[in-house]
Protein backbone atom coordinates (compact mmCIF):
# COMPACT_ATOMS: atom_id res chain seq x y z
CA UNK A 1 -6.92 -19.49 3.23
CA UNK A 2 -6.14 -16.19 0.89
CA UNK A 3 -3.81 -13.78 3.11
CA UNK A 4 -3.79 -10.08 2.91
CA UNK A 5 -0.90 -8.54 4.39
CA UNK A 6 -1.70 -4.35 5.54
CA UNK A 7 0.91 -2.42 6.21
CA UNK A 8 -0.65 0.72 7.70
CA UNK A 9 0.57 4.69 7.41
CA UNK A 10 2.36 7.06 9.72
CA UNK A 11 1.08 8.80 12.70
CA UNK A 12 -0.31 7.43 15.41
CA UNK A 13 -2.14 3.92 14.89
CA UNK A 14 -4.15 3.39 18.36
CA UNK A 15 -7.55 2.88 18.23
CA UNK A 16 -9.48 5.07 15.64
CA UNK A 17 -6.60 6.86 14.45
CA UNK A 18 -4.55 6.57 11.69
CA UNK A 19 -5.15 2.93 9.30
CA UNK A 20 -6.82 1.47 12.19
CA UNK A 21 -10.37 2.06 11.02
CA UNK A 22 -9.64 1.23 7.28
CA UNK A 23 -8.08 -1.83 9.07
CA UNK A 24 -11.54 -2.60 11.03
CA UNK A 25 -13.31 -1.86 7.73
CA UNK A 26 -11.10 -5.03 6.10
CA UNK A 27 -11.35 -7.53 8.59
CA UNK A 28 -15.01 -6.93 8.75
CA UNK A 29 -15.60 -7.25 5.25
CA UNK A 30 -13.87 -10.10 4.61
CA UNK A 31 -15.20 -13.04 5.58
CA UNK A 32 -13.11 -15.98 7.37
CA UNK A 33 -11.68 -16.95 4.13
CA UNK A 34 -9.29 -14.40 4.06
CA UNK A 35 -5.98 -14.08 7.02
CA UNK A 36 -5.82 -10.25 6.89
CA UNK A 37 -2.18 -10.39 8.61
CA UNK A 38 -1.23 -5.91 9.75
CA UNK A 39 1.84 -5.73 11.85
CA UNK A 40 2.44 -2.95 14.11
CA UNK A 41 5.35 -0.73 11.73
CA UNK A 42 8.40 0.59 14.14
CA UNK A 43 7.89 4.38 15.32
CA UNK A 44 5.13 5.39 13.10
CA UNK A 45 4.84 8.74 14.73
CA UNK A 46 8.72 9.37 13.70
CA UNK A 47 9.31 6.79 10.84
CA UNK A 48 12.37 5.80 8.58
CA UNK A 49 12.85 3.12 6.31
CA UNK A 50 15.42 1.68 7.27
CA UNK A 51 13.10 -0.05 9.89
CA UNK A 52 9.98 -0.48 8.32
CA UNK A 53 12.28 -2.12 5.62
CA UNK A 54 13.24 -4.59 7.81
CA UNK A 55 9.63 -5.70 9.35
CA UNK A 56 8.23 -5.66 5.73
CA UNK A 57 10.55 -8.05 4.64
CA UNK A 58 10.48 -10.39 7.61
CA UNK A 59 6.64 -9.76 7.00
CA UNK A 60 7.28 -10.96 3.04
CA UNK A 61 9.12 -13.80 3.44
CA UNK A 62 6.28 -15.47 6.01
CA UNK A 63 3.60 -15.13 3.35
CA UNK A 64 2.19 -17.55 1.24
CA UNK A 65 2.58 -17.19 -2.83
CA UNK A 66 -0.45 -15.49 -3.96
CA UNK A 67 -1.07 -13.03 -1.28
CA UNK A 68 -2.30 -9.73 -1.89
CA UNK A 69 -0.67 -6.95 -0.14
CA UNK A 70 -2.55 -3.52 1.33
CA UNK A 71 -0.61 -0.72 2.02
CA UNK A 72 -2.07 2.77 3.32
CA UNK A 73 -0.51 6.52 2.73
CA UNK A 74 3.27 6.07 3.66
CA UNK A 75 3.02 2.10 3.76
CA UNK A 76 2.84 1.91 0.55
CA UNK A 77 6.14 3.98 -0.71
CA UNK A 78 7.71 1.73 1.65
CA UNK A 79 6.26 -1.30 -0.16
CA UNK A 80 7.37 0.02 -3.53
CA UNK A 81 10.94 1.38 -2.21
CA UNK A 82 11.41 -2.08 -1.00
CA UNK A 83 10.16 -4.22 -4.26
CA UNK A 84 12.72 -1.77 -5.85
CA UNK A 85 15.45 -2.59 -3.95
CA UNK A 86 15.14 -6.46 -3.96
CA UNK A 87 12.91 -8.87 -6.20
CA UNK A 88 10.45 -10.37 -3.43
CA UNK A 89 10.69 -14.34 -2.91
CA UNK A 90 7.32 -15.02 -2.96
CA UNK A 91 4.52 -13.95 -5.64
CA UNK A 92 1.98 -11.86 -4.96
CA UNK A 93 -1.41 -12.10 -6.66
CA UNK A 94 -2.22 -8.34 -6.44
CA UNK A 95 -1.05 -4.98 -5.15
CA UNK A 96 -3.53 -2.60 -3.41
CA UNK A 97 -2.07 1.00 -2.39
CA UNK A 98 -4.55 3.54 -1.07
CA UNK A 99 -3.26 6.79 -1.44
CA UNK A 100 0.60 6.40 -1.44
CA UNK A 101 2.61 9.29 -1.09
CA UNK A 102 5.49 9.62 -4.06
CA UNK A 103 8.78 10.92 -2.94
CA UNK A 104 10.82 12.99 -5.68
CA UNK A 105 13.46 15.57 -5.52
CA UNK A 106 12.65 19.13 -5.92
CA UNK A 107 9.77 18.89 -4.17
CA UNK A 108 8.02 19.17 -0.79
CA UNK A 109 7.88 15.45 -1.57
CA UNK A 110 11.77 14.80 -1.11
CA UNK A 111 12.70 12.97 1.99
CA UNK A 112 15.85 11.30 1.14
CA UNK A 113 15.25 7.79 2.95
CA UNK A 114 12.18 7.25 0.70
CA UNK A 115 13.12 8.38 -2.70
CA UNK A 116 12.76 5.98 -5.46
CA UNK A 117 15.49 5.96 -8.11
CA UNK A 118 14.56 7.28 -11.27
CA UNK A 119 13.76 3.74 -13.05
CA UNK A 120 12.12 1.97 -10.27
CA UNK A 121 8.97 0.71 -12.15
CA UNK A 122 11.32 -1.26 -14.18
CA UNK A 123 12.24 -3.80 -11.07
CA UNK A 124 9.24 -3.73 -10.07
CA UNK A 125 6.98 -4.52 -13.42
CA UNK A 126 7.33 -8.19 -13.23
CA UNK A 127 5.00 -7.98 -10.62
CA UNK A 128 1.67 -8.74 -10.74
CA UNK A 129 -1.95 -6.00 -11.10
CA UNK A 130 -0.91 -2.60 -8.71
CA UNK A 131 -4.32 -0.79 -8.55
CA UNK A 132 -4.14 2.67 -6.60
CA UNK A 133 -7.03 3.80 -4.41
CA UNK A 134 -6.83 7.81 -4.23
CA UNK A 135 -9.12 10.35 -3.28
CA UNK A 136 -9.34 13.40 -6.09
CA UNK A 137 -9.12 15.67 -3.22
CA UNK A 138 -7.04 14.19 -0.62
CA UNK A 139 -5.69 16.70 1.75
CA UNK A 140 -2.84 15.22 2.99
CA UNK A 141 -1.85 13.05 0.01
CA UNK A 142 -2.53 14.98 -3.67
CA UNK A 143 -4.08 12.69 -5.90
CA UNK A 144 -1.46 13.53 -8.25
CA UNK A 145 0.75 11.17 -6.50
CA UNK A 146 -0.75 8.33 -7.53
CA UNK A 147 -0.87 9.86 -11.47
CA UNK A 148 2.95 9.81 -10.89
CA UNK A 149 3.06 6.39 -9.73
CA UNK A 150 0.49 5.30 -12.50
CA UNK A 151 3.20 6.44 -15.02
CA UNK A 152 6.20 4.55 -14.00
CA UNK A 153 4.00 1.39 -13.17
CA UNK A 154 3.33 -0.25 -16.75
CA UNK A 155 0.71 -2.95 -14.82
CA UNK A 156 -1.12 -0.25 -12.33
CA UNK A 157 -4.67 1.01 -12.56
CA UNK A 158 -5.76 4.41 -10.93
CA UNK A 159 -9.02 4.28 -8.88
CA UNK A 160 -10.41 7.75 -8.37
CA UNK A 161 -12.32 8.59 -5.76
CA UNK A 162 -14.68 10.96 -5.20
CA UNK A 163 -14.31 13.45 -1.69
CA UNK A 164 -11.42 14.74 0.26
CA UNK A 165 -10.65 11.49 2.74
CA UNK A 166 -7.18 10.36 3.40
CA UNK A 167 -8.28 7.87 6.27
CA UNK A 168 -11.00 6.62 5.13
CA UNK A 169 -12.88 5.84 8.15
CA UNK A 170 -15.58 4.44 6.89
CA UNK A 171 -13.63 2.34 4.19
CA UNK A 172 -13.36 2.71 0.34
CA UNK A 173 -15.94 1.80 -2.33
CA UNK A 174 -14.87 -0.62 -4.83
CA UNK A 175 -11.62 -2.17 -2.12
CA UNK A 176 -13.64 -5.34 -1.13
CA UNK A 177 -14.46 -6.35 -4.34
CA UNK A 178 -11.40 -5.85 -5.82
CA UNK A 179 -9.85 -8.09 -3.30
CA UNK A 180 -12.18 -11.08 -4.21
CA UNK A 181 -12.09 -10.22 -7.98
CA UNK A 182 -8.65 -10.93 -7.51
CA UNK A 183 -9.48 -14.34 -5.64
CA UNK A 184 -12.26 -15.05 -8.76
CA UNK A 185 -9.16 -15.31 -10.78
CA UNK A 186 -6.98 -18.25 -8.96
């Protein structure tokens, strides 16, 4: 069975709020095949890494080689602080962010706990295919953030959506079948 680990954004995550409908959207589209595994992060209403560190890599280190990891708004600068900080024991066969916020000094962007260090794509280019799900007119999120991940990432792809969402309620166009092109490939 493939597993997809989703680790989910900040803000409140009951029901319908927050990653919880993108969430829905990806255990309903994927059919029993797939483990979609999407723990509950510490605080997200007031999060820090230091603690989402700490569940991701507990969270890591349970998966199977070749799982393909999710990550939504904040979880996903999490996932790439973290893959900067320490090679990952197990392989993954694909990386998924959906509109990722990128930290940076001298910005509105610079919240020291989740600033990458300047070279951080080079740890983190041995891994496998990052593609980046962002809205061209995400409100909360600029799209530009993903431009700027795109750039330090030498094995990412930038998927542009059309529209303004951030949530994506109703999921994303183009998500499922990336997931199983990835599973075409095994």
């Amino acid at each position: 069975m493939k597993q997809v680990l989703f680790i989910h954004s900040a803000g409140p995550q009951g029901e319908q709020e927050g990653s919880s409908r993108l969430l829905q959207y990806l255990k309903q589209q994927l059919d029993a095949e797939y483990q979609v595994i999407a723990p509950k992060m510490p605080y997200p209403e007031d999060p820090h890494y230091l603690p989402w560190k700490h569940v991701l890599k507990k969270e890591i280190e349970s998966l199977n080689d070749g799982a393909i990891v999710i990550t939504h708004s904040l979880g996903g600068s999490v996932l790439f602080k973290f893959l900067s900080e320490q090679a990952p024991r197990k392989s993954f066969a694909k990386i998924i962010a959906v509109a990722a916020p990128y930290w940076e000094i001298n910005s509105q962007w610079a919240v020291e706990e989740f600033l990458l260090e300047e070279n951080f794509g080079s740890h983190i280019d041995p891994l496998p295919e990052v593609v980046l799900f962002h809205s061209a007119g995400d409100p909360i999120v600029p799209f530009s953030h993903s431009q700027k991940y795109s750039e330090k990432l030498s094995n990412a792809t930038v998927r542009k959506l059309p529209g303004n969402d951030h949530l994506f309620p109703n999921g994303i166009s183009g998500l499922v079948s990336e997931i199983r092109k990835t599973e075409s490939r095994d």
